[in-house]
Protein backbone atom coordinates (compact mmCIF):
# COMPACT_ATOMS: atom_id res chain seq x y z
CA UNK A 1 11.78 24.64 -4.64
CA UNK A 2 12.41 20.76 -3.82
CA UNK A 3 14.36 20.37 -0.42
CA UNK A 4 16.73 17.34 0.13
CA UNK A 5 16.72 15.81 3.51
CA UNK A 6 17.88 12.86 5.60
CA UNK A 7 14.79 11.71 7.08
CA UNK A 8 12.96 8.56 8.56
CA UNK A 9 9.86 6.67 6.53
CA UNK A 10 7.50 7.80 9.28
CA UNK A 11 9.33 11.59 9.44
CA UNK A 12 8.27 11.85 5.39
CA UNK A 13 4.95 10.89 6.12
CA UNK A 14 4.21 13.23 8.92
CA UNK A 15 5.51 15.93 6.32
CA UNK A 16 4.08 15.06 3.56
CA UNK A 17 0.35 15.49 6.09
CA UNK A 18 1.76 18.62 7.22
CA UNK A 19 1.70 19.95 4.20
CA UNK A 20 -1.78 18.90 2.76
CA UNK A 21 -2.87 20.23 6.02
CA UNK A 22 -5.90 17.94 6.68
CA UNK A 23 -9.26 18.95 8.43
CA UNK A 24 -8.92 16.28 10.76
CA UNK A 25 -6.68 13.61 11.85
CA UNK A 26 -8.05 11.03 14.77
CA UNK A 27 -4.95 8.47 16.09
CA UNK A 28 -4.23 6.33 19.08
CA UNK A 29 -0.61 5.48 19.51
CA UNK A 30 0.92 1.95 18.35
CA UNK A 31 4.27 0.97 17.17
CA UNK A 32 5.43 1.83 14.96
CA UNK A 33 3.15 4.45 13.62
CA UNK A 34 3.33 6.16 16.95
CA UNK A 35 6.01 8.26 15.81
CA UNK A 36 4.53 9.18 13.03
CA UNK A 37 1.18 10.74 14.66
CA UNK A 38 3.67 11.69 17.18
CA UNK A 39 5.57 14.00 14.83
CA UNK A 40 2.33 15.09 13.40
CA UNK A 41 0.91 16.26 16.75
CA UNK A 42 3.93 18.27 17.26
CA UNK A 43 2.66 20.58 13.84
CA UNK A 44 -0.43 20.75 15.43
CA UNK A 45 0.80 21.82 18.62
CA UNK A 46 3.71 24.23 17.38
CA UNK A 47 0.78 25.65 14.82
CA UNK A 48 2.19 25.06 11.64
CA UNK A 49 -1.32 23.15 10.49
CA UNK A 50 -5.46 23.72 11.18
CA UNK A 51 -5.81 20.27 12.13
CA UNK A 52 -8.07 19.35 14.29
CA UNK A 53 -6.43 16.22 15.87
CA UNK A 54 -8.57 13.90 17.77
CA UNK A 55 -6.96 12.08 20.55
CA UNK A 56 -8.82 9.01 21.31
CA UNK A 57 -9.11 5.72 23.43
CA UNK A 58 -8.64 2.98 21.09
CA UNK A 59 -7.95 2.58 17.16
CA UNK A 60 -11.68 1.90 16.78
CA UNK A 61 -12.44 4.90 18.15
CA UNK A 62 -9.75 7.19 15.70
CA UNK A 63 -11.34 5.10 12.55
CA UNK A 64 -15.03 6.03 14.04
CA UNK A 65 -13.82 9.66 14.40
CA UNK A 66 -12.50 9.84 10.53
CA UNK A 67 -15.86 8.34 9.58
CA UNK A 68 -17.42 11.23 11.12
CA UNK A 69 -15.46 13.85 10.22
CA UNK A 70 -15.26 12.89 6.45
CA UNK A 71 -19.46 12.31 6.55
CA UNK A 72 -19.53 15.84 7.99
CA UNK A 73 -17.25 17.13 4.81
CA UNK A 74 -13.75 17.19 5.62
CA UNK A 75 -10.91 16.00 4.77
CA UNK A 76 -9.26 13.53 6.55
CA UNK A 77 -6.38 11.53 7.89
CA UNK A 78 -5.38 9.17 10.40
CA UNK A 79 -2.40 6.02 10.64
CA UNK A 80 -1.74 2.84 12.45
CA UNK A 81 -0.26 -0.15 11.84
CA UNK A 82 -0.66 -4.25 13.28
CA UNK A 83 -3.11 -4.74 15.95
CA UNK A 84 -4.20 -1.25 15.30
CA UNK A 85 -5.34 -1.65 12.27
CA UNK A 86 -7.12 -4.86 13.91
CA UNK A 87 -9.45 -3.18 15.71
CA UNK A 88 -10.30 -0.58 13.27
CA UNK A 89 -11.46 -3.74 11.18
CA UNK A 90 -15.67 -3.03 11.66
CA UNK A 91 -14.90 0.23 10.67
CA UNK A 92 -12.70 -0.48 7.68
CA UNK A 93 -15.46 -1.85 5.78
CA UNK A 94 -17.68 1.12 7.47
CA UNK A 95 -15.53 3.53 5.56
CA UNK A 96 -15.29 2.28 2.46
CA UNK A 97 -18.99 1.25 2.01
CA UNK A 98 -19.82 4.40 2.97
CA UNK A 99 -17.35 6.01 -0.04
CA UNK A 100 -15.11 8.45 2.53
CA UNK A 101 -11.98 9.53 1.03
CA UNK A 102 -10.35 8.86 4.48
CA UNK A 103 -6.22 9.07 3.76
CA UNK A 104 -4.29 6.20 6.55
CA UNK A 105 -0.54 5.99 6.20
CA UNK A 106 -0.33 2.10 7.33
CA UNK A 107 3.22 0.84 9.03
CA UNK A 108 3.51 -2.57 7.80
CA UNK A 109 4.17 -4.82 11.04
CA UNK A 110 3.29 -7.92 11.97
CA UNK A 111 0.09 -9.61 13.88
CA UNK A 112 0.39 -11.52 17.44
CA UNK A 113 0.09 -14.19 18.54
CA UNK A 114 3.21 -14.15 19.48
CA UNK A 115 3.54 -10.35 20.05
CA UNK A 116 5.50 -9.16 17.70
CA UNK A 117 6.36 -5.73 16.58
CA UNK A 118 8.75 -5.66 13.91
CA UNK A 119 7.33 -5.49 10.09
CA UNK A 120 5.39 -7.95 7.97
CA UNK A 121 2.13 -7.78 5.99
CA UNK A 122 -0.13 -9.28 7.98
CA UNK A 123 -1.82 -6.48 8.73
CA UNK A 124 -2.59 -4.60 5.53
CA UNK A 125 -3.22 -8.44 3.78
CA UNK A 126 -5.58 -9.05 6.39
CA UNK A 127 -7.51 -5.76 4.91
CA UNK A 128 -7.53 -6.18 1.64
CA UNK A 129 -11.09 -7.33 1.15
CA UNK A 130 -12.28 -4.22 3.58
CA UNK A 131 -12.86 -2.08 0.03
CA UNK A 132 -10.05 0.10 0.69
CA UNK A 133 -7.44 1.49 -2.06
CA UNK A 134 -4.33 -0.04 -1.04
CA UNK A 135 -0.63 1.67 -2.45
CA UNK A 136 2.86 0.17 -1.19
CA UNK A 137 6.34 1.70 -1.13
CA UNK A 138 9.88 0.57 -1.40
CA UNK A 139 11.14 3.07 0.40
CA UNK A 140 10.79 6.16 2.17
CA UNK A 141 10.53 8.47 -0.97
CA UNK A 142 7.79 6.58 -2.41
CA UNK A 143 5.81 6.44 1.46
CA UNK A 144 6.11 10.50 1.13
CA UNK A 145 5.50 10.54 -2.69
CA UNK A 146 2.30 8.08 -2.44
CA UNK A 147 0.64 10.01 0.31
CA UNK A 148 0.44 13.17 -1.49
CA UNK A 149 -0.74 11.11 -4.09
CA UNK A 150 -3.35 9.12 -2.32
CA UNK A 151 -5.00 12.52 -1.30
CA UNK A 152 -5.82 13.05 -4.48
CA UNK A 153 -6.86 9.60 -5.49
CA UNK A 154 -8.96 9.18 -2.65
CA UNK A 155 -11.00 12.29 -3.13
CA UNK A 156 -11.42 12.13 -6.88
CA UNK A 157 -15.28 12.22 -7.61
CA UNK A 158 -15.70 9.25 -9.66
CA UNK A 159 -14.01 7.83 -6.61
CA UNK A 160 -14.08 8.63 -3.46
CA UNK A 161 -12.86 5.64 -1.40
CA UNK A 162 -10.37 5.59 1.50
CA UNK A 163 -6.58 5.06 0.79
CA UNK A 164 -3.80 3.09 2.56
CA UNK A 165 -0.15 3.80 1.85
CA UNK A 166 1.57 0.59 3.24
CA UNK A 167 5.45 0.85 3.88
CA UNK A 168 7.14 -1.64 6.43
CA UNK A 169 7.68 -0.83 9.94
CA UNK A 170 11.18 -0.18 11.12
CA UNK A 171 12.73 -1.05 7.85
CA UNK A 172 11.35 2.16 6.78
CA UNK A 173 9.23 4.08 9.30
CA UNK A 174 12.37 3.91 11.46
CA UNK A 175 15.33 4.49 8.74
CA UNK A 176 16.99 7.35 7.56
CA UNK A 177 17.00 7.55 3.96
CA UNK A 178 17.84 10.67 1.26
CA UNK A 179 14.19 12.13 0.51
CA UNK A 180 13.51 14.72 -1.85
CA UNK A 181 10.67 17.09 -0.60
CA UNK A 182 8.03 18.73 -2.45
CA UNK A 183 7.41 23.04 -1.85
CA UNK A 184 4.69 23.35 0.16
CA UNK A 185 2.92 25.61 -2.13
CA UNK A 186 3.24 23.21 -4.78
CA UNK A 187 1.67 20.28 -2.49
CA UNK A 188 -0.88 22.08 -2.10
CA UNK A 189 -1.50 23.50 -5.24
CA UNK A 190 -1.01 19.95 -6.62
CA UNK A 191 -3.66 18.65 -3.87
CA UNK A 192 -6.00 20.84 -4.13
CA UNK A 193 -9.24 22.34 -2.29
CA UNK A 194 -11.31 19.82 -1.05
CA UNK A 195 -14.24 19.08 -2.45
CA UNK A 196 -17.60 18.14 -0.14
CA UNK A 197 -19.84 15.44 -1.61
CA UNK A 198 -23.52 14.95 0.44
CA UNK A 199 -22.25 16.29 3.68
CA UNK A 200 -23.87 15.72 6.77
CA UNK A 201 -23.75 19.04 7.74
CA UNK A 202 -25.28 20.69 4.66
CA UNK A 203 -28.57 21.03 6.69
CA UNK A 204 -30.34 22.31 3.50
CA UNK A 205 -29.73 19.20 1.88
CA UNK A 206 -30.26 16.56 4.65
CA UNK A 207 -28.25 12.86 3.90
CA UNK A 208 -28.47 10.04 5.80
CA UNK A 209 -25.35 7.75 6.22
CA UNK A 210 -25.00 3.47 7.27
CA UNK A 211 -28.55 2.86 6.35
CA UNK A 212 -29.88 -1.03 7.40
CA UNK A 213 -30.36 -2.35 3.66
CA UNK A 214 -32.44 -5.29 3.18
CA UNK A 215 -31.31 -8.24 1.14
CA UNK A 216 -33.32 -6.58 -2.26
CA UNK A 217 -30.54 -4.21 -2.26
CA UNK A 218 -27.65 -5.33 -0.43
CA UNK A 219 -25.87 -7.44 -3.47
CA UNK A 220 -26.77 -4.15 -5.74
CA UNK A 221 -24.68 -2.11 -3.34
CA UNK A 222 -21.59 -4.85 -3.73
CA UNK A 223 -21.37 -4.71 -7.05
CA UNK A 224 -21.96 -0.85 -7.04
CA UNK A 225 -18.60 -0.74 -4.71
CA UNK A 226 -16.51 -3.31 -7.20
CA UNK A 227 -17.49 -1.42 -10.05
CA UNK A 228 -15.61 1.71 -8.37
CA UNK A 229 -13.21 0.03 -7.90
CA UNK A 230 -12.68 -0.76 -11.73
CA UNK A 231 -12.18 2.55 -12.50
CA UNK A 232 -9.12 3.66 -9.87
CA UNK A 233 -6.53 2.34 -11.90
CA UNK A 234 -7.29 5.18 -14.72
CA UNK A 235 -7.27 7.60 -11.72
CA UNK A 236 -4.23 6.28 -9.89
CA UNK A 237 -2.13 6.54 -13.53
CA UNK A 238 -4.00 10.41 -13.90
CA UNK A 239 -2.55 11.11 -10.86
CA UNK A 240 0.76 9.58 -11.18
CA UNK A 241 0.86 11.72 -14.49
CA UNK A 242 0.71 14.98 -12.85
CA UNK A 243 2.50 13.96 -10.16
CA UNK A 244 5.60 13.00 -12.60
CA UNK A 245 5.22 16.76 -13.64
CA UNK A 246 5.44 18.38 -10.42
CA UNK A 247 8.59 16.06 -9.39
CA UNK A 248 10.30 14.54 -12.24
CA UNK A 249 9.61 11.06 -10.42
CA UNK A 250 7.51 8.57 -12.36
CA UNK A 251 4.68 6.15 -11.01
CA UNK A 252 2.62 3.35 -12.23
CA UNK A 253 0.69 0.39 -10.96
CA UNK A 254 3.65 -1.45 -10.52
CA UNK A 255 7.56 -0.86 -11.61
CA UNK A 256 9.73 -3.21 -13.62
CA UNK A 257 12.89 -4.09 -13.08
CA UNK A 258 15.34 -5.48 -15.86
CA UNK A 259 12.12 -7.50 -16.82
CA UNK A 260 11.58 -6.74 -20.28
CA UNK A 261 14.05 -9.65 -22.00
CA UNK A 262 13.39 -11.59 -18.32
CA UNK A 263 13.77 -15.60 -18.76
CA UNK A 264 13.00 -15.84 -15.00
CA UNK A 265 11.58 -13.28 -12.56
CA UNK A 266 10.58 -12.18 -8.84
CA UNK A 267 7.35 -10.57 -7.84
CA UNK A 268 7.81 -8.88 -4.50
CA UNK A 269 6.36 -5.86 -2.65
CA UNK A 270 7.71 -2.95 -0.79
CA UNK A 271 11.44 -2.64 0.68
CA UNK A 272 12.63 -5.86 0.35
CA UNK A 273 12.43 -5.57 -3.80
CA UNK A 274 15.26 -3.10 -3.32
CA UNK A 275 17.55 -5.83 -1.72
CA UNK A 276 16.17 -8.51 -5.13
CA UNK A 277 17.18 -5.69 -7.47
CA UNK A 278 20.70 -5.75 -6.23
CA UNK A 279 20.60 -9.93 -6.53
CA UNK A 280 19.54 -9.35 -10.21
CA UNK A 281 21.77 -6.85 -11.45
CA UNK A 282 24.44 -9.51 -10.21
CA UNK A 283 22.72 -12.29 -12.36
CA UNK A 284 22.59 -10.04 -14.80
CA UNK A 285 26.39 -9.95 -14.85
CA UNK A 286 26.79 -13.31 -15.19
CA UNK A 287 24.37 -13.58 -18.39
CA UNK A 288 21.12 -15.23 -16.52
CA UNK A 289 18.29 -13.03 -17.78
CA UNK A 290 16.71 -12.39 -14.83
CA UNK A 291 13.92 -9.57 -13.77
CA UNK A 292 11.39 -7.94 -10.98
CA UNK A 293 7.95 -6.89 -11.07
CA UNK A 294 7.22 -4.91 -7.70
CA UNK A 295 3.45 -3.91 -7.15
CA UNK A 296 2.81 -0.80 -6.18
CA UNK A 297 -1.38 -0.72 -6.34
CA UNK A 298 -2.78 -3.73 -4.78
CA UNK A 299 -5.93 -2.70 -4.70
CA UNK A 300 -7.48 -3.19 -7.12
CA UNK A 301 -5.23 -5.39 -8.72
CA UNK A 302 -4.32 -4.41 -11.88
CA UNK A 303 -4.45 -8.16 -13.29
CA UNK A 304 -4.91 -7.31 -17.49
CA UNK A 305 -1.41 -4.71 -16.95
CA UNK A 306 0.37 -7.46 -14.68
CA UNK A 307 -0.01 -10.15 -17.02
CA UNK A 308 1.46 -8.47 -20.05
CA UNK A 309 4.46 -7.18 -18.31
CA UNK A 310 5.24 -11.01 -17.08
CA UNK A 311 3.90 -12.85 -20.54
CA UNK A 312 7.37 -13.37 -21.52
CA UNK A 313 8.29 -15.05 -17.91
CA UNK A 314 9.32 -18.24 -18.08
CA UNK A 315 9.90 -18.89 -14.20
CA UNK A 316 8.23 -16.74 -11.97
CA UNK A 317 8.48 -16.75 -7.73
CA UNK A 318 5.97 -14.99 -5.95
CA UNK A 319 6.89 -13.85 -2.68
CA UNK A 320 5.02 -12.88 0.65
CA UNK A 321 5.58 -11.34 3.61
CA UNK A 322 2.62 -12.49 4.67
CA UNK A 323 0.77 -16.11 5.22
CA UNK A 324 -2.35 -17.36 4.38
CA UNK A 325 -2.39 -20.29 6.80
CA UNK A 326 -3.52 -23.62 4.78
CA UNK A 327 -3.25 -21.78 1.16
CA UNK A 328 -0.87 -19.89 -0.66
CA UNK A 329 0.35 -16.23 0.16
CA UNK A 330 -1.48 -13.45 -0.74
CA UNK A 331 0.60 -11.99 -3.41
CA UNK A 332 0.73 -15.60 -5.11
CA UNK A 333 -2.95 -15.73 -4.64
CA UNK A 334 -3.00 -12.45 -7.28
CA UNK A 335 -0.68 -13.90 -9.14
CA UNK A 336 -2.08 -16.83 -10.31
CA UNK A 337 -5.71 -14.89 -10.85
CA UNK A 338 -3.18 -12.72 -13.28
CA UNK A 339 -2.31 -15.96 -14.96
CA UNK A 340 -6.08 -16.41 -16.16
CA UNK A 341 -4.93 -14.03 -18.39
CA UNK A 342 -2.23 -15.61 -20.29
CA UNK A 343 -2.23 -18.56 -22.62
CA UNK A 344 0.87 -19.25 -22.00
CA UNK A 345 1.97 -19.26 -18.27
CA UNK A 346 5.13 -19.02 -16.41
CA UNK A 347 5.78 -21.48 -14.35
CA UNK A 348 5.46 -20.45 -10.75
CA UNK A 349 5.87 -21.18 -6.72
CA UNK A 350 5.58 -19.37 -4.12
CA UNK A 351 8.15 -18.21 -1.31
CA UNK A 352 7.01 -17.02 2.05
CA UNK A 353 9.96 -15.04 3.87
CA UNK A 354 10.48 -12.17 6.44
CA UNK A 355 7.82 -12.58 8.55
CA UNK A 356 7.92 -10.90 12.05
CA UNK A 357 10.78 -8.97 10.67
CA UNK A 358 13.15 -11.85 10.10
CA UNK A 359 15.83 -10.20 7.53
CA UNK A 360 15.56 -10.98 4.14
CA UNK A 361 18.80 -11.31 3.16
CA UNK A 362 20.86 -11.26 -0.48
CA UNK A 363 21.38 -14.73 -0.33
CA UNK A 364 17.92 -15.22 0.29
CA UNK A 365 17.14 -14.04 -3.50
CA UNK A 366 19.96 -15.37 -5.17
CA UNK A 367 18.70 -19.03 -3.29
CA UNK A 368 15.46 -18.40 -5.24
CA UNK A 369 16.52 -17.44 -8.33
CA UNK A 370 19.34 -20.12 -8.54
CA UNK A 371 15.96 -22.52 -8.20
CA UNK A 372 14.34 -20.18 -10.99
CA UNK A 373 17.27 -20.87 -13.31
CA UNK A 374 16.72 -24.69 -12.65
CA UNK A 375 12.48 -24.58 -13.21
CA UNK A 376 12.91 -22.96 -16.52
CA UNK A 377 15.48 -26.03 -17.41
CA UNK A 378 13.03 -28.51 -16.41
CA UNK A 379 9.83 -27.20 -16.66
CA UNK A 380 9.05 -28.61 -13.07
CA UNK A 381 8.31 -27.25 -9.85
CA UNK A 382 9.28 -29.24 -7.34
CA UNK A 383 7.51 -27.02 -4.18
CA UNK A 384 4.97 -24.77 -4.85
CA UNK A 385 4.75 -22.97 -1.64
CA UNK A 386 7.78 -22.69 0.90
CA UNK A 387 9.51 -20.26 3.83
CA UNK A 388 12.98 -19.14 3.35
CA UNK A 389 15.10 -17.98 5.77
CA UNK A 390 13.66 -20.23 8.70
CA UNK A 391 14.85 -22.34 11.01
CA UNK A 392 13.82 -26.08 10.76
């Protein structure tokens, strides 16, 4: 039976691990995922899970201890967030190239220099060429909601690649929020067994892991990881399927919000598209047509699915909490790859905003889609790329 509860982003996640119960789990401490582990050591401890959790010097060191323990055959977990996830970065690509369904609740916070430890997406950005499946969440429902799901998405056999679930730090690893829990027997029903593929310690069946591969094989390998990662959208919608009939919530690649009859239009991940949805439903009142597209997988980017649910745009902003110094944000970056696939384009730009945790504010998205209104007036763009909310 579903339990209700007032919980933080980073108490969901710890409970939605407790409850798939992993093999192992390797962390080292960093804000503000620390919690998170924190609360997850404390099931250990107390004896509510198996888990064999790996306490280790460094965030290299936990992603080098997942690699192990998922190329032995188990199932695994870990999370960090920032410069944690920095220096995991040889080992990122490690784990995905090697195909280990490692699971790594990531808190969303920002890079230094300057230190800085409130939430952006710096971090998971800077990842998302490493080859790992990448899931976001508004809030802290969906955090819980996608890390059950990721289990299974990671481990599928036409799969298996690692999983982040990205959610922002403090705005939601830190806040309470109403979350509806799964029973634990249905988590783990809905989970399932895990299933070993070439395990190291199958000794009748000897495998050999990280091989040095010369360069008349290397590019083969490449393309042998992309075209995996063609077919997790199919399983990430399989999953969501199931998962809709286990909890009555629904999932896709992305939602949409108000967007269907949508003149203009903001693209915008995780918990700050909750704040743009209360900014449109007040356009909406005064008879501006305006809409939301929030991505939910990021990778792979579902570019065909994007571009039909935006086709009808006619101004479109694009906005990151994240930089690409000299170029355009990330998220734009997608975007305008998902306009290859229209004939007719929206007209677009491209708002950076919240970075380092700077608030993004209601006025914040009625500024942009007052400017929206105008570009589909004119048909001009008068800045393509800009930061709101900063000081000049």
């Amino acid at each position: 039976m579903a339990k209700i509860v007032a919980v933080t982003g980073n108490e969901a996640v710890a409970e939605a691990l407790r409850q798939i119960n992993p093999d192992v789990c390797a962390a080292y401490p960093i804000t503000p995922a620390t919690d998170l582990m924190q609360r997850f050591a404390d099931f250990v401890s107390n004896g509510k899970v198996d888990t064999e959790l790996v306490l280790v010097e460094s965030e290299h060191s936990a992603m080098s201890a997942c690699i192990g323990a998922a190329a032995a055959g188990g199932r695994v977990a870990t999370a960090t967030s920032s410069q944690g996830l920095a220096l995991m970065w040889e080992m990122l690509f490690i784990a995905a190239g090697n195909r280990l369904p490692i699971v790594m609740p990531l808190v969303n916070r920002a890079l230094s220099a300057p230190l800085n430890i409130h939430g952006d997406h710096s971090d998971s950005m800077g990842a998302r060429d490493s080859g790992w499946i990448q899931l976001y969440s508004e809030n802290a429902q969906e955090a819980y909601d996608n890390t059950i799901q990721a289990f299974r998405i990671a481990e599928n056999m036409d799969i298996r690649l690692p999983v982040m679930v990205c959610f922002d730090g403090f705005i939601i690893s830190h806040s309470i929020e109403r979350v509806e829990y799964i029973d634990d027997k249905d988590v783990e029903n809905f989970v399932g067994e895990y299933k070993e593929m070439n395990p190291l310690l199958d000794m009748n069946n000897p495998k050999s892991y990280g091989p040095l591969i010369l360069p008349d094989l290397y590019m083969e390998y490449k393309r042998a990881q992309h075209e995996v990662m063609t077919k997790v959208k199919d399983v990430v919608l399989n999953v969501a399927d199931d998962f809709e009939k286990l909890s009555k919530r629904k999932y896709g690649l992305f939602e949409t919000y108000r967007l269907d009859d949508a003149d203009v239009a903001i693209v915008i991940l995780n918990s700050a598209a909750g704040t743009a949805k209360d900014v449109i439903d007040q356009f909406r009142a005064k008879g501006i047509k305006a809409g939301l597209l929030k991505p939910r997988l990021f990778r792979p980017f579902p570019y065909e699915e994007v571009a039909d649910a935006i086709k009808n745009v006619k101004a479109l902003c694009v906005m990151d909490r994240a930089d690409s110094f000299g170029a355009y944000g990330p998220l734009f970056i997608e975007l305008c790859g998902t306009a290859l696939h229209l004939q007719e384009r929206p007209l677009m730009m491209n708002k950076i905003y919240g970075l380092g945790g700077r608030d993004f504010m209601p006025e914040h998205a009625e500024l942009v889609l007052n400017e929206l209104v105008e570009i589909s007036k004119t048909g001009k763009v008068k800045i393509f790329k800009e930061y709101i909310g900063v000081r000049e």
